[in-house]
C-alpha atoms as a PDB file:
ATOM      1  CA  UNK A   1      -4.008 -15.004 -14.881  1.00  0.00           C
ATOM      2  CA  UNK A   2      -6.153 -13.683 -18.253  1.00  0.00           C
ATOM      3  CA  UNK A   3      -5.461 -10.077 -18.844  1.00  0.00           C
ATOM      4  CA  UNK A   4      -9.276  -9.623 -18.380  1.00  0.00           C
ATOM      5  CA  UNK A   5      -9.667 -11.411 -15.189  1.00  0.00           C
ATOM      6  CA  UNK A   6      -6.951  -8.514 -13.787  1.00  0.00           C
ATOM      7  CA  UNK A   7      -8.512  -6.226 -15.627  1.00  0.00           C
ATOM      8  CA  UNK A   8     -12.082  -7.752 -13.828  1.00  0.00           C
ATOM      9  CA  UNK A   9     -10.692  -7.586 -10.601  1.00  0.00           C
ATOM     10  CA  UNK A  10      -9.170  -4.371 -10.229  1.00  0.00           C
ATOM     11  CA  UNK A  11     -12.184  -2.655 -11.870  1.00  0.00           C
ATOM     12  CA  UNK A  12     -14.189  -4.074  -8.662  1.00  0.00           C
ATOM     13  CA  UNK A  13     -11.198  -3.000  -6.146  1.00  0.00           C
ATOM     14  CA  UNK A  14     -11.740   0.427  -7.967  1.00  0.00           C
ATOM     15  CA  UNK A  15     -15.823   0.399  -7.482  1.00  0.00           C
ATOM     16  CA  UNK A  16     -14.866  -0.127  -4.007  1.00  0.00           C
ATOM     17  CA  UNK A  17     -11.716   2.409  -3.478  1.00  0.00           C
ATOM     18  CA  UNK A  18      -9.776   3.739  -6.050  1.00  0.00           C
ATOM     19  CA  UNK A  19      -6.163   3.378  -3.794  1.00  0.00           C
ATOM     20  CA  UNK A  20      -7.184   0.032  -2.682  1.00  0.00           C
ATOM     21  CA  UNK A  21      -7.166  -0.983  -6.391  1.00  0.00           C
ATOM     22  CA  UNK A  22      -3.983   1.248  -7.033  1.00  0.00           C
ATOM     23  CA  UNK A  23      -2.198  -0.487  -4.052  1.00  0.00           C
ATOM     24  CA  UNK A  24      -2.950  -3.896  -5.143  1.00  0.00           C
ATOM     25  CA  UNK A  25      -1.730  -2.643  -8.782  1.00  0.00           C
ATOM     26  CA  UNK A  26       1.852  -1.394  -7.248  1.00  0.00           C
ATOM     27  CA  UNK A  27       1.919  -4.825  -5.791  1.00  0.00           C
ATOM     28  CA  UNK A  28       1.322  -6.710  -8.872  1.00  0.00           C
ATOM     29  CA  UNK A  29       3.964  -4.372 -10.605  1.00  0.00           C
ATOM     30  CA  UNK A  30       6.378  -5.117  -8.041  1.00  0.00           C
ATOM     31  CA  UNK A  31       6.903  -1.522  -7.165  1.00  0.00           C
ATOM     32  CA  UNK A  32       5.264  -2.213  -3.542  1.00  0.00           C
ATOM     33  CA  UNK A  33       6.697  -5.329  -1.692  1.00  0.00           C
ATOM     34  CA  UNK A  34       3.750  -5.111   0.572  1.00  0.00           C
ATOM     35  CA  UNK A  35       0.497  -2.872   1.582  1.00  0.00           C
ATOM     36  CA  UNK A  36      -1.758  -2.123   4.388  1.00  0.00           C
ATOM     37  CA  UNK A  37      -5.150  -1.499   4.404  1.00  0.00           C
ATOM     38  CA  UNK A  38      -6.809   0.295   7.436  1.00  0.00           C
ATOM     39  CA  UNK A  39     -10.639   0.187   6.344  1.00  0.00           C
ATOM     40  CA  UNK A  40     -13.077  -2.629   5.955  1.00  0.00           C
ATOM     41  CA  UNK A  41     -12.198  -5.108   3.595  1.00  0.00           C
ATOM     42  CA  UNK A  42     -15.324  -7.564   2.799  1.00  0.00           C
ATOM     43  CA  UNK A  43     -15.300 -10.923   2.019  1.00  0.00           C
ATOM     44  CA  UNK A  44     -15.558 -10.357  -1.633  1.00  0.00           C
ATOM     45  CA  UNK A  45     -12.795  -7.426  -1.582  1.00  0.00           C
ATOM     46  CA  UNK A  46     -10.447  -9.852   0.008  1.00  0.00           C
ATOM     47  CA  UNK A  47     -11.385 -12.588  -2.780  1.00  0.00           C
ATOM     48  CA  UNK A  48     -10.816 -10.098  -5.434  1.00  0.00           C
ATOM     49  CA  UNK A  49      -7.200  -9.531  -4.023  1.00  0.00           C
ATOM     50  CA  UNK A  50      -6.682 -13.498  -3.595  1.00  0.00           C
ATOM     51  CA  UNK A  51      -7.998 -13.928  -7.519  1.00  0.00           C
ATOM     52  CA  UNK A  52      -5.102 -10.898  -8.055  1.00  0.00           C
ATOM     53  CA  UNK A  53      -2.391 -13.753  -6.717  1.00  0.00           C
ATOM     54  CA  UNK A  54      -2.078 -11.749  -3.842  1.00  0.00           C
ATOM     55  CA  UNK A  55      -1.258 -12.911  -0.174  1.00  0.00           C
ATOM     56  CA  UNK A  56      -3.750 -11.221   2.067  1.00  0.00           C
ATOM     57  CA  UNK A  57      -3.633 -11.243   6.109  1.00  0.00           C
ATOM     58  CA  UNK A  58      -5.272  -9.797   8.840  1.00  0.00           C
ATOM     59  CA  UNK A  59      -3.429  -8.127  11.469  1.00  0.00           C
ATOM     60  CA  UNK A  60      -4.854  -7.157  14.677  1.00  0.00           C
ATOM     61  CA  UNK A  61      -3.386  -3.978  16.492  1.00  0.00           C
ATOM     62  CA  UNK A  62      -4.349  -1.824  19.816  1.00  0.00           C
ATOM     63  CA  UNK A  63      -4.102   1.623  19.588  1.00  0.00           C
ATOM     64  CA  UNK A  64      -3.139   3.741  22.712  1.00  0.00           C
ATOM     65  CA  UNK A  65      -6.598   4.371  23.472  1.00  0.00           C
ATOM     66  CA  UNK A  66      -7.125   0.729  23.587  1.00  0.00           C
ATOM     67  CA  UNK A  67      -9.498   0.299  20.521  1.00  0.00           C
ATOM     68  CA  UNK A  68      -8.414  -2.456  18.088  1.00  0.00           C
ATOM     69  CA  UNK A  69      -7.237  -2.037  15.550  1.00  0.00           C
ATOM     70  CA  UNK A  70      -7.444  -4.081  11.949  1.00  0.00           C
ATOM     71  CA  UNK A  71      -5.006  -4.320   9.392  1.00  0.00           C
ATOM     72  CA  UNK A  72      -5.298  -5.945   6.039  1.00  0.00           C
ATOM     73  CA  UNK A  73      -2.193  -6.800   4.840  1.00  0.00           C
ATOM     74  CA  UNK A  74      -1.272  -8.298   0.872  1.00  0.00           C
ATOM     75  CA  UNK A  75       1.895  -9.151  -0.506  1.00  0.00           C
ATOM     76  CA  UNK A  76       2.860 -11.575  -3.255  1.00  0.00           C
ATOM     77  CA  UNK A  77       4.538 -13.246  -0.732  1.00  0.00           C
ATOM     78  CA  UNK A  78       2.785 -14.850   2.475  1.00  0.00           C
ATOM     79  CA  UNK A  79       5.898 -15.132   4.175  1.00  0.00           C
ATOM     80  CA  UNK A  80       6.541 -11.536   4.242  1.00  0.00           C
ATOM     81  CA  UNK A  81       2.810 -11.065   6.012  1.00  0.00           C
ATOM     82  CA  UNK A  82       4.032 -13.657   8.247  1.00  0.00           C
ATOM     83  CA  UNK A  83       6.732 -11.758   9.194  1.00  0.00           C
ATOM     84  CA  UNK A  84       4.502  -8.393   9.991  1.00  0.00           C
ATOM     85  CA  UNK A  85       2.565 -10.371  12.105  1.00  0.00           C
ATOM     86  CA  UNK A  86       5.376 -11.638  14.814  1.00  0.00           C
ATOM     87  CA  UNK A  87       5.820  -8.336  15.334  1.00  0.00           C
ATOM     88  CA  UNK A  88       2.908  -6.790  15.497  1.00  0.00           C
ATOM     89  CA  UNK A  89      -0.206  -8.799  16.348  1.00  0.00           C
ATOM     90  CA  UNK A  90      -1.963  -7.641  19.007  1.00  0.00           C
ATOM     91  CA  UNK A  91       0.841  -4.878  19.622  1.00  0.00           C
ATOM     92  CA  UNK A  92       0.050  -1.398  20.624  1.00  0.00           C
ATOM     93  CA  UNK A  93       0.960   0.768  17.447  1.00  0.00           C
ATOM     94  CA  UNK A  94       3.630   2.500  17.960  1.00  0.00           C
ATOM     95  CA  UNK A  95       5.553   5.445  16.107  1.00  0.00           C
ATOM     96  CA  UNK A  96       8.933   4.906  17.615  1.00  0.00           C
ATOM     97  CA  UNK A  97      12.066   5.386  14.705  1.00  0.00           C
ATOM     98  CA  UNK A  98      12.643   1.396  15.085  1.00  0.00           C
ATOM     99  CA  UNK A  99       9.017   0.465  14.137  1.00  0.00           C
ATOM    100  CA  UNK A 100       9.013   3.548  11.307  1.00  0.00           C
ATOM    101  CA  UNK A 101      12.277   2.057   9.925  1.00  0.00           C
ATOM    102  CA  UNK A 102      10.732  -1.656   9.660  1.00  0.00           C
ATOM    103  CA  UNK A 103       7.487  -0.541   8.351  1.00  0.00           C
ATOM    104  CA  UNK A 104       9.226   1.723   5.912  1.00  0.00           C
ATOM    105  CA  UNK A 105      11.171  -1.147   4.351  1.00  0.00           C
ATOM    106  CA  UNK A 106       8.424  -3.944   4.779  1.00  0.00           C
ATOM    107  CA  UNK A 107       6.512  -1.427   2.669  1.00  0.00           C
ATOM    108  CA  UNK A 108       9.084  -0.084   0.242  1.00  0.00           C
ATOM    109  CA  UNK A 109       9.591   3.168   0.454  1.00  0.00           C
ATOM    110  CA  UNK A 110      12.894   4.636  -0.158  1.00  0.00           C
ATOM    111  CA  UNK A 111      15.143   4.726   2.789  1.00  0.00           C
ATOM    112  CA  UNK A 112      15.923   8.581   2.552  1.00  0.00           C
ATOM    113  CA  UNK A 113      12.719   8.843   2.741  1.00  0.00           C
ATOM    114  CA  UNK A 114      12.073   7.239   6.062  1.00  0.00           C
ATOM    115  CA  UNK A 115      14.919   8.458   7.581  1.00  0.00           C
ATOM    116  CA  UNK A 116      13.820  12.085   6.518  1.00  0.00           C
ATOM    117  CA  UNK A 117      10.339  11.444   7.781  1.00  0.00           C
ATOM    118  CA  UNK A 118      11.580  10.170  11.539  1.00  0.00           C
ATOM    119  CA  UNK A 119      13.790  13.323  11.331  1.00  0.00           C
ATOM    120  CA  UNK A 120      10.891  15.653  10.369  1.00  0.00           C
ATOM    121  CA  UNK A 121       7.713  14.375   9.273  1.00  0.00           C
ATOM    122  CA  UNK A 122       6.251  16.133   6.151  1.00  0.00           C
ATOM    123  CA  UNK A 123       8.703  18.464   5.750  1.00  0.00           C
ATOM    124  CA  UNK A 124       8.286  20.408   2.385  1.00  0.00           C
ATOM    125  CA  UNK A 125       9.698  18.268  -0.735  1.00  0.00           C
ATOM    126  CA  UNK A 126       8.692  20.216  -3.410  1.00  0.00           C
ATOM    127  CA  UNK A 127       6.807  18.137  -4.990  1.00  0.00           C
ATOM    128  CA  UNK A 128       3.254  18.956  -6.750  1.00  0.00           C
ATOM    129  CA  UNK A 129       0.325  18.208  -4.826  1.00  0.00           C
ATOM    130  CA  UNK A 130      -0.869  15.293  -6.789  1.00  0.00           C
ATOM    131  CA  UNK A 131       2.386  13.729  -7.480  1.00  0.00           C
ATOM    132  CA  UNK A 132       2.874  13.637  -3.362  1.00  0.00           C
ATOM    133  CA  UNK A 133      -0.910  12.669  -3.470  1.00  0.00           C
ATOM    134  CA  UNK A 134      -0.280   9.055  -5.360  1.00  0.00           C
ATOM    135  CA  UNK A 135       2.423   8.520  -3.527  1.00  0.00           C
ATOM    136  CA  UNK A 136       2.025   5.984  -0.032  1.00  0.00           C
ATOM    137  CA  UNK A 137       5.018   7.723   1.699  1.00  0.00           C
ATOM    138  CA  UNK A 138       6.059  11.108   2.183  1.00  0.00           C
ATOM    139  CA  UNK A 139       8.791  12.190  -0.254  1.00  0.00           C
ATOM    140  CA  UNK A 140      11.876  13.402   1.365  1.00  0.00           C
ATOM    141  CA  UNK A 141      13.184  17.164  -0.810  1.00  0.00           C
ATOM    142  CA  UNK A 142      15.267  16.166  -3.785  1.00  0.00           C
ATOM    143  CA  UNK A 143      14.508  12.602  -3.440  1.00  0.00           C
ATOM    144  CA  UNK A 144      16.093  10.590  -6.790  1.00  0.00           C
ATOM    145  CA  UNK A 145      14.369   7.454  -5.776  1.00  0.00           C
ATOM    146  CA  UNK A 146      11.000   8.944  -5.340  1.00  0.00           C
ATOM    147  CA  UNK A 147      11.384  11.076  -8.886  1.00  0.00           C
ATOM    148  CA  UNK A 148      11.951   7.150 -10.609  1.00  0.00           C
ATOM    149  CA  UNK A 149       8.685   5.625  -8.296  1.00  0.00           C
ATOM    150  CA  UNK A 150       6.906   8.604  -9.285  1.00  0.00           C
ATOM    151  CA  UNK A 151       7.089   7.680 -13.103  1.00  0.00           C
ATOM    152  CA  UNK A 152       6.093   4.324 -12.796  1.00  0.00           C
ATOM    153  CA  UNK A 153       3.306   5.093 -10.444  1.00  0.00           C
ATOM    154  CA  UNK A 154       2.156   7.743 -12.723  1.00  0.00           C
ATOM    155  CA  UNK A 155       2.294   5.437 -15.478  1.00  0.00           C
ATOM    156  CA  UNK A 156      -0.445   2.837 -13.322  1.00  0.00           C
ATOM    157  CA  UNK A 157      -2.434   5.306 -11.857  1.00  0.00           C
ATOM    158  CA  UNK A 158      -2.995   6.698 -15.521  1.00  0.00           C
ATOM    159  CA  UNK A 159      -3.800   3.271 -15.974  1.00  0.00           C
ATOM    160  CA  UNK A 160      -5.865   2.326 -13.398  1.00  0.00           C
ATOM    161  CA  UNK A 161      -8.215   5.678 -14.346  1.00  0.00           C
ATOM    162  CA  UNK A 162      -8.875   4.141 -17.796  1.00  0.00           C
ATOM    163  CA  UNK A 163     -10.486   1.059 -15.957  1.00  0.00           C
ATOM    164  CA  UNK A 164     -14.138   0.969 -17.019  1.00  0.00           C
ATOM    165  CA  UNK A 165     -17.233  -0.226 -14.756  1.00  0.00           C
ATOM    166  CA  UNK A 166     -16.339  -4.364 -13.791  1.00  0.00           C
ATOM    167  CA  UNK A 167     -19.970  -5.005 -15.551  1.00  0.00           C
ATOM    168  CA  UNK A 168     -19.072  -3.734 -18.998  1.00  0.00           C
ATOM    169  CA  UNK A 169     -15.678  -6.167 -18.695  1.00  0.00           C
END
C-alpha cells in the first residue's frame, strides 16, 4: 500500500477516534499482535481498517447483566481473530486470571505486566500520566519491557498527531 493511502486512512480513523487510529497504527508497526474495539465501528471505519491490510472481526459477548456485548477485533492475521472467537463468542465476559492471561498475550502486552495486574490491578508504576495514558495495558512498577514499548509508541503517537485533516491528503 502507497504511503498516502496509509497516510489517507489513518487520517479518517483519527477524524473518527484518535486511539482507534493509534491502535490500528501499533498493529501495522507490529508492536500490537491484535486490538479490540468496544465502540461502534461503521461500515466505512471497518473499510478504512480492511484498506490498512488489517483483519477485522466481530465478536459478540454477554456481559453479566445480560446486555451484549460487541467487539471489533483487527489483526494482520485472520487466524488469530479466529482464534478469539472459539473462545469467546457469545461468552459471558469474564475477568477470571485464565481469561486475563489469554487476553493479555492475544493482545501483547508484556507478561509482567499481566501477571502484576491479576495480582493487583493498577497498582502505582511510576510512570507519568501520559506515558501510562498511550499505553493499552497497565504498566507493572519498573517494567523494562514497557520502558522499550513506551519509546516506540511514543515515537507513533508523535506521529499519528502530525496527521493532517483526510481532505487536505
Amino acid at each position: 500500500m502507497r504511503r498516502d493511502s496509509v497516510t489517507h486512512c489513518l487520517a479518517v480513523l483519527k477524524l473518527h477516534d484518535f486511539q482507534l487510529a493509534f491502535l490500528a497504527l501499533l498493529n501495522l508497526a507490529g508492536l500490537k499482535p491484535a486490538s479490540r474495539w468496544e465502540k461502534p465501528l461503521t461500515k466505512e471505519l471497518r473499510g478504512e481498517l480492511e484498506a490498512l491490510g488489517l483483519a477485522v472481526r466481530v465478536v459478540k459477548r454477554v456481559v453479566l447483566s445480560g446486555r451484549e456485548l460487541e467487539e471489533t477485533l483487527f489483526a494482520g492475521d485472520a487466524e488469530r481473530l479466529a482464534i478469539y472467537a472459539a473462545r469467546f463468542e457469545g461468552r459471558v465476559v469474564d475477568k477470571s486470571a485464565a481469561t486475563q492471561r489469554f487476553e493479555g498475550d492475544f493482545f501483547g502486552y508484556p507478561l509482567c505486566c499481566v501477571e502484576a495486574f491479576i495480582r493487583q490491578p493498577y497498582i502505582e508504576n511510576g510512570l507519568a500520566r501520559d506515558d501510562q495514558a498511550i499505553l493499552f495495558h497497565w504498566a507493572c512498577p519498573g517494567c523494562r519491557a514497557t520502558e522499550k514499548l513506551l519509546g516506540e509508541y511514543r515515537e507513533l503517537h508523535d506521529a499519528l498527531m502530525e496527521i493532517d485533516d483526510p481532505s487536505m491528503i
